[in-house]
N, C-alpha and C. Protein backbone atom coordinates (compact mmCIF):
# COMPACT_ATOMS: atom_id res chain seq x y z
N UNK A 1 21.50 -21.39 -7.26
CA UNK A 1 21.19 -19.98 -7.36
C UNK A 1 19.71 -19.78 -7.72
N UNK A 2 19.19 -20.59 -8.70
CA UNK A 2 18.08 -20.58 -9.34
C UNK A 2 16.91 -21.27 -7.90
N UNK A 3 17.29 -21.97 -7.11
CA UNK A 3 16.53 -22.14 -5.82
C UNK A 3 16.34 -21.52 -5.08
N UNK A 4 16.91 -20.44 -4.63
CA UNK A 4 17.68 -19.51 -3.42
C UNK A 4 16.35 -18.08 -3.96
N UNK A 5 16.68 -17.91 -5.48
CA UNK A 5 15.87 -16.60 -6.13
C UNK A 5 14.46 -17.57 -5.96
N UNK A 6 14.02 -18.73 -5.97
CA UNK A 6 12.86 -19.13 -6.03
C UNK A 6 11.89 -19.25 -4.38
N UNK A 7 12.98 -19.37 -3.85
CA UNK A 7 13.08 -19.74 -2.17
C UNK A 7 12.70 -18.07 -1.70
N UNK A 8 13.65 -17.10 -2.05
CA UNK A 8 13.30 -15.94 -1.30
C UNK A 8 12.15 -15.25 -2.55
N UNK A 9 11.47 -15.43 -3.74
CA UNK A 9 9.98 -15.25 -4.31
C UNK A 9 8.56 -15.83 -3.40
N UNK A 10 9.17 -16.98 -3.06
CA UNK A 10 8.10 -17.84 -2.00
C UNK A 10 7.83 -16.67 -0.58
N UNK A 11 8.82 -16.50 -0.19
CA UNK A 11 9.10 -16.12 0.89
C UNK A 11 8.15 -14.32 0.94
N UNK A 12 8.49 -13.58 -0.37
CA UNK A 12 8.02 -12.57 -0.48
C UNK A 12 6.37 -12.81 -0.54
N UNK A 13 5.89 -13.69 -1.80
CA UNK A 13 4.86 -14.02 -1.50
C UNK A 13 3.83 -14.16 -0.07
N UNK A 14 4.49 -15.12 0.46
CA UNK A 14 4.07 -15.63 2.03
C UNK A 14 3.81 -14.10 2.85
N UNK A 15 4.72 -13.20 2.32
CA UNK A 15 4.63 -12.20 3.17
C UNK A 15 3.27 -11.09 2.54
N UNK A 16 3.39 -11.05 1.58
CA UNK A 16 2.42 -10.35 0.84
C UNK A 16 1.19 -10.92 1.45
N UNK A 17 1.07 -12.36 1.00
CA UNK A 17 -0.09 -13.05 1.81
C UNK A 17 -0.68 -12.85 3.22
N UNK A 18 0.43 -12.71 3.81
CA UNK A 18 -0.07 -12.24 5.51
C UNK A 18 -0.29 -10.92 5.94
N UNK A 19 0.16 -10.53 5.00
CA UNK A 19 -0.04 -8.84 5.17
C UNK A 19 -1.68 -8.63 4.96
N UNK A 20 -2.10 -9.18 3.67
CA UNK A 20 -3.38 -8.96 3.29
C UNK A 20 -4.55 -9.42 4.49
N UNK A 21 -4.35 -10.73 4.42
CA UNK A 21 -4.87 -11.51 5.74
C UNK A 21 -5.20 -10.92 7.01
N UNK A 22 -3.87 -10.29 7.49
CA UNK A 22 -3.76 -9.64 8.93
C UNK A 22 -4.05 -7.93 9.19
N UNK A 23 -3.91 -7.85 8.40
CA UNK A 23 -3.92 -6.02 7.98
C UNK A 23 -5.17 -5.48 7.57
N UNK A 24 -5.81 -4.78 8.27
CA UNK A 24 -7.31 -4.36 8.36
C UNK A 24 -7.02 -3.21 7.29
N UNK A 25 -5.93 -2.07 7.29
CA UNK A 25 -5.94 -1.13 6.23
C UNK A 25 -5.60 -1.62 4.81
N UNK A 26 -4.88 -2.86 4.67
CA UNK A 26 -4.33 -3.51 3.63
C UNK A 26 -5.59 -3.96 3.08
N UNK A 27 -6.16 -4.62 3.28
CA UNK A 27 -7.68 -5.21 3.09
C UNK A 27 -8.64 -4.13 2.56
N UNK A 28 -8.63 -2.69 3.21
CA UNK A 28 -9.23 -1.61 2.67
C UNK A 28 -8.51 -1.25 1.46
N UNK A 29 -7.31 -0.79 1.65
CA UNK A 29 -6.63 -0.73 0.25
C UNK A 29 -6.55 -1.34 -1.08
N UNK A 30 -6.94 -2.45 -0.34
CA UNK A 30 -7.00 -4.08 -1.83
C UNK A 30 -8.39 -3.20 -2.25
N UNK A 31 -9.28 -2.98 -1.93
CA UNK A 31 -10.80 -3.07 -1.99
C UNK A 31 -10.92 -1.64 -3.17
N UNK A 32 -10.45 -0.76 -2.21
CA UNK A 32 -10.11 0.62 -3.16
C UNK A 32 -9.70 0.16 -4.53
N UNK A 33 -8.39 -0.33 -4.46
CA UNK A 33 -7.55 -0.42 -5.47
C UNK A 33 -8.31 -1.53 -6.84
N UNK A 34 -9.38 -2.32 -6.47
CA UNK A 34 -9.88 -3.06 -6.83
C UNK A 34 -10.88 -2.10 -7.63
N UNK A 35 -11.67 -1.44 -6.49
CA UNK A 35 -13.03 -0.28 -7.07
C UNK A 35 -11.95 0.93 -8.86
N UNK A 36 -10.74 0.95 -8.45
CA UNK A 36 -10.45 2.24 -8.79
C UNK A 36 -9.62 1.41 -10.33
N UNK A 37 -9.45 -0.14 -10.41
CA UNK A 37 -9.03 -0.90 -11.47
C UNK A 37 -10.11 -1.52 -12.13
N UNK A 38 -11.44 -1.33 -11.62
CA UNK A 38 -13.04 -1.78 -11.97
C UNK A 38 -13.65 -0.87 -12.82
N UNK A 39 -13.11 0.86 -12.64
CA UNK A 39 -13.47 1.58 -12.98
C UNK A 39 -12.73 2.58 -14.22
N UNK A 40 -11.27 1.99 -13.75
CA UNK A 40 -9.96 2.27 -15.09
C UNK A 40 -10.78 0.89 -15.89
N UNK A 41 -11.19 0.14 -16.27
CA UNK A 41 -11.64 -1.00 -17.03
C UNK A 41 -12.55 -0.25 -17.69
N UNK A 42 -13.75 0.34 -16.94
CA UNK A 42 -15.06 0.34 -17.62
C UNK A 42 -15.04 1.48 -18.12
N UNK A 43 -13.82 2.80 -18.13
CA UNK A 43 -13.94 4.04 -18.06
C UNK A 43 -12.91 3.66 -19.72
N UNK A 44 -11.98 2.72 -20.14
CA UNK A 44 -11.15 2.89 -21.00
C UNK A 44 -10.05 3.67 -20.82
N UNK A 45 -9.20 3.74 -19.65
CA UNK A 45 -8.17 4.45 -19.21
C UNK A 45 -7.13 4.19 -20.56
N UNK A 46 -6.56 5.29 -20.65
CA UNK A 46 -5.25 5.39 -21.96
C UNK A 46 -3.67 4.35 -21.28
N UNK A 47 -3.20 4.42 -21.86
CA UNK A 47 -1.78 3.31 -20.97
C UNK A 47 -1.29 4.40 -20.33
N UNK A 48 -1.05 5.50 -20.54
CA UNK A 48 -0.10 6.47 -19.88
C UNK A 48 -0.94 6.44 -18.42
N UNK A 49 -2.08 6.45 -18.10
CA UNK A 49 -3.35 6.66 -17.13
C UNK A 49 -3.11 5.80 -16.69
N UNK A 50 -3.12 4.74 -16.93
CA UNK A 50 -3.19 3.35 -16.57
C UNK A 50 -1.60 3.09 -15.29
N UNK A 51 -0.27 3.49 -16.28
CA UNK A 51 0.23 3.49 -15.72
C UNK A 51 0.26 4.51 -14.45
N UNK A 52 -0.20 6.02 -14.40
CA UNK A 52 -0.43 6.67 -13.23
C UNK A 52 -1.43 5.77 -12.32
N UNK A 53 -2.17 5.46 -12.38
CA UNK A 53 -3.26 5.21 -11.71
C UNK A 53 -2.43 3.96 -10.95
N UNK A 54 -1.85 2.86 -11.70
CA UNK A 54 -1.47 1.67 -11.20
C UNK A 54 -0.06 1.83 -10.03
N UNK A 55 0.48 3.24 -10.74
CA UNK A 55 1.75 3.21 -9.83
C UNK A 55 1.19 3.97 -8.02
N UNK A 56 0.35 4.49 -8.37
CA UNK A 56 -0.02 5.35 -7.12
C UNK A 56 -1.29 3.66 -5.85
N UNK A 57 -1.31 3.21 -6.68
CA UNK A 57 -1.74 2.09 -5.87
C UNK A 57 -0.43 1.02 -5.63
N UNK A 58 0.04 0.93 -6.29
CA UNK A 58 0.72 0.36 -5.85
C UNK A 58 2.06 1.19 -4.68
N UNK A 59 2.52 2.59 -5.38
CA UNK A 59 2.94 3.69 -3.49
C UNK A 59 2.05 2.99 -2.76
N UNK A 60 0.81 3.42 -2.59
CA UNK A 60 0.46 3.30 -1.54
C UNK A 60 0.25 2.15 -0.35
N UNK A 61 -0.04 1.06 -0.83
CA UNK A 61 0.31 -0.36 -0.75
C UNK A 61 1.30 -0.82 -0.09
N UNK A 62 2.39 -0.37 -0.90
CA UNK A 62 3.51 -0.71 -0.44
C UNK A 62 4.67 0.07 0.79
N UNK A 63 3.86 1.65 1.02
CA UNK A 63 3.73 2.37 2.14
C UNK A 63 2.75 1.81 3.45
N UNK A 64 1.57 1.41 3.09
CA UNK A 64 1.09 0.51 4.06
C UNK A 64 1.83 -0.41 4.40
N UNK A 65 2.23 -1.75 3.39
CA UNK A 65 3.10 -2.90 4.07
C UNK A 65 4.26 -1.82 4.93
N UNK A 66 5.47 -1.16 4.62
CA UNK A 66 6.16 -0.59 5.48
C UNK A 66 5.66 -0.04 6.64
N UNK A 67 4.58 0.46 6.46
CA UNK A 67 4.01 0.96 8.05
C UNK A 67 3.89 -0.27 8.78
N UNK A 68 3.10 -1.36 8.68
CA UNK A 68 2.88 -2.44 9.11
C UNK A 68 3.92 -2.76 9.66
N UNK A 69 5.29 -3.38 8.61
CA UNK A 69 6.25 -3.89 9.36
C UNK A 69 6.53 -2.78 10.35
N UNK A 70 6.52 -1.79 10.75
CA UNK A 70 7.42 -0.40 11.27
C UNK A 70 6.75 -1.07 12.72
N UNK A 71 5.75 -0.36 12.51
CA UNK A 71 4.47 -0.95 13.80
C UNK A 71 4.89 -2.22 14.80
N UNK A 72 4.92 -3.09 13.54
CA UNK A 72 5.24 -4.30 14.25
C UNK A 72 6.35 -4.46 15.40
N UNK A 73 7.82 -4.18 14.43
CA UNK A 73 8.94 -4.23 15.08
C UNK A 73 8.83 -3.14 15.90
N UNK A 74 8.76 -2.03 16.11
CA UNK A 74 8.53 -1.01 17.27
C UNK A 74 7.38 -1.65 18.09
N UNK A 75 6.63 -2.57 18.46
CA UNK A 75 5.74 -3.60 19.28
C UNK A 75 6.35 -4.36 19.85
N UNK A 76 7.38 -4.96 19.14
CA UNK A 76 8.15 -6.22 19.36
C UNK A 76 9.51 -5.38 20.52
N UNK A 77 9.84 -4.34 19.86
CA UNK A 77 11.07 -3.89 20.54
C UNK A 77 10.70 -3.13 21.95
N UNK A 78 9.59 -2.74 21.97
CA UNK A 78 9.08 -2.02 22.90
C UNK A 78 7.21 -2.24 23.41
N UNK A 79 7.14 -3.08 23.52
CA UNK A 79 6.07 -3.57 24.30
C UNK A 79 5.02 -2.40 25.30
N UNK A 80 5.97 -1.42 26.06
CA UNK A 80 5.47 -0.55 26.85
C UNK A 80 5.29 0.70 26.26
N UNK A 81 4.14 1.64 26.52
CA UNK A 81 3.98 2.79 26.01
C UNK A 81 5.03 3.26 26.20
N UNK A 82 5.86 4.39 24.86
CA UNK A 82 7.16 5.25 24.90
C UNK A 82 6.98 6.27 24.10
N UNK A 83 6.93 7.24 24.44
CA UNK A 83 6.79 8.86 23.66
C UNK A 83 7.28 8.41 22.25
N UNK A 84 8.90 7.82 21.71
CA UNK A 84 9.47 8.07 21.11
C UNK A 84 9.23 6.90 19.86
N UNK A 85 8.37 5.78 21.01
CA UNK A 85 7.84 4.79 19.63
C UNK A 85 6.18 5.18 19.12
N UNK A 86 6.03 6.29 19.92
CA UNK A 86 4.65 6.50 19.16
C UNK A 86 5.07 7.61 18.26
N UNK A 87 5.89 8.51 18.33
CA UNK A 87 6.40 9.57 17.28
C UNK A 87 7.12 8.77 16.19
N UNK A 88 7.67 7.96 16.45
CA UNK A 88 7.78 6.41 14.85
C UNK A 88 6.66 6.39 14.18
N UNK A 89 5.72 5.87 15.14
CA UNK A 89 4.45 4.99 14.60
C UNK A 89 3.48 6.13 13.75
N UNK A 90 3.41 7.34 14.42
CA UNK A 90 2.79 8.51 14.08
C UNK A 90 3.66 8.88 12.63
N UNK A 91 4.71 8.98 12.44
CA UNK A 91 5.34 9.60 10.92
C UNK A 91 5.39 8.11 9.94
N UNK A 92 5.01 7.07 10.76
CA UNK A 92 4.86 6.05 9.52
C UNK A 92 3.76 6.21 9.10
N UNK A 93 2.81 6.44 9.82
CA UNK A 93 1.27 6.30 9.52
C UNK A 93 1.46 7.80 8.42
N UNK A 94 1.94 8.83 8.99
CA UNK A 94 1.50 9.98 8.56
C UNK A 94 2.04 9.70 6.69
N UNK A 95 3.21 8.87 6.47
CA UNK A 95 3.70 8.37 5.14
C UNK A 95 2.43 7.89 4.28
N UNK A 96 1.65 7.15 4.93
CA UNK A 96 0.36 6.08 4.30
C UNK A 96 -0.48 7.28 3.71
N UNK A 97 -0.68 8.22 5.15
CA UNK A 97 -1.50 9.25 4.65
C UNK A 97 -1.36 10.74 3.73
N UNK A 98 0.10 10.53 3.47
CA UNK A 98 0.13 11.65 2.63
C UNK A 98 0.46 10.72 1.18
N UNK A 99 0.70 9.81 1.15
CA UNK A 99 0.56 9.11 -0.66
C UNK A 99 -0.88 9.16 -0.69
N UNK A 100 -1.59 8.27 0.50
CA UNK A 100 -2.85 8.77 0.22
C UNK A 100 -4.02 9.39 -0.04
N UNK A 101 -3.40 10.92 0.28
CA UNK A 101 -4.18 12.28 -0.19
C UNK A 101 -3.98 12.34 -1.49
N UNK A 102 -2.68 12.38 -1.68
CA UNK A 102 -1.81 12.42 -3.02
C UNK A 102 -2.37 11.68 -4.15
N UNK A 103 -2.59 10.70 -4.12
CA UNK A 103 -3.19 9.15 -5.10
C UNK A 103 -4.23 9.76 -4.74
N UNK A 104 -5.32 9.89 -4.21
CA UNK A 104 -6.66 10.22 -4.60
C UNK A 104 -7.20 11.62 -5.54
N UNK A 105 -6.16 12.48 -5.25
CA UNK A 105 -5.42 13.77 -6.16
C UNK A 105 -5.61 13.55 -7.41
N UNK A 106 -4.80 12.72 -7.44
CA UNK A 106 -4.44 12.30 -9.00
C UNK A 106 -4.98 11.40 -9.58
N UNK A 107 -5.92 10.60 -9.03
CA UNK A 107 -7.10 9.60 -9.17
C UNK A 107 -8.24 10.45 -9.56
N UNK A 108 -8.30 11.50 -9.24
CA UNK A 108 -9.22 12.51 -9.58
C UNK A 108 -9.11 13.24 -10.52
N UNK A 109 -7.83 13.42 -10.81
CA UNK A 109 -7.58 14.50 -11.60
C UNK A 109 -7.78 13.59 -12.89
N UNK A 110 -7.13 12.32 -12.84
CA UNK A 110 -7.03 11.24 -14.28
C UNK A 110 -8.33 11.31 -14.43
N UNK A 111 -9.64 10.31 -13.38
CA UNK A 111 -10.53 9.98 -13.86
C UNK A 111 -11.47 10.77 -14.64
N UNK A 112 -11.44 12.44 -13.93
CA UNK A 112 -12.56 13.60 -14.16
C UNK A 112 -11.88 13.75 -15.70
N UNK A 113 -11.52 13.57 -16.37
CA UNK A 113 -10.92 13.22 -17.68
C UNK A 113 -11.98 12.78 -18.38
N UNK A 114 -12.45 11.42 -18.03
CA UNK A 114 -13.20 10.77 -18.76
C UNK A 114 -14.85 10.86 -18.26
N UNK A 115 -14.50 11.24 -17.68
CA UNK A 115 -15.85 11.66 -17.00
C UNK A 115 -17.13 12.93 -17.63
């Protein structure tokens, strides 16, 4: 049991890993999320902040990986342009981009705090 939970941690990993690697918005996101945990550091964010700030990077993140996979498998399943896999691809993306209005919202609203 204790292999199986260690086996599918590996496995999540590996995936996390390729995501970063392969994923041009994921890579932007790391970078953000990096600038905006560089600046909760030097700014002295409170824990309550800390935790807003950390959970909205991490939504968003993890709305990117889901877009990604979405993308993918609608690629895989359908190879040829189709009205109905670009209206997928379009409300996954549109997911990325409304946490991401959202998290910068409230990235704003926390930081202008200390500011």
């Amino acid at each position: 049991m204790i292999s199986h939970l260690i086996q599918a941690f590996g496995h999540a990993f590996q995936g996390i890993g390729h995501f970063f690697r392969s994923c041009r918005n994921g890579r932007i996101h790391l970078r953000i999320a990096a600038v905006v945990i560089g600046l909760g550091l030097i700014l002295g964010l409170s824990r309550q902040d800390w935790c807003t700030v950390l959970l909205c990077i991490a939504l968003v993140i993890c709305l990117e990986m889901a877009n990604e996979a979405i993308e993918r498998l609608a690629d895989f399943i359908q190879p040829e342009q189709d009205e109905r896999i670009r209206r997928i691809k379009d409300v996954s993306a549109g997911m990325v981009l409304l946490a991401s209005i959202f998290a910068a919202v409230i990235g704003t609203l926390v930081f202008l705090a200390y500011l």
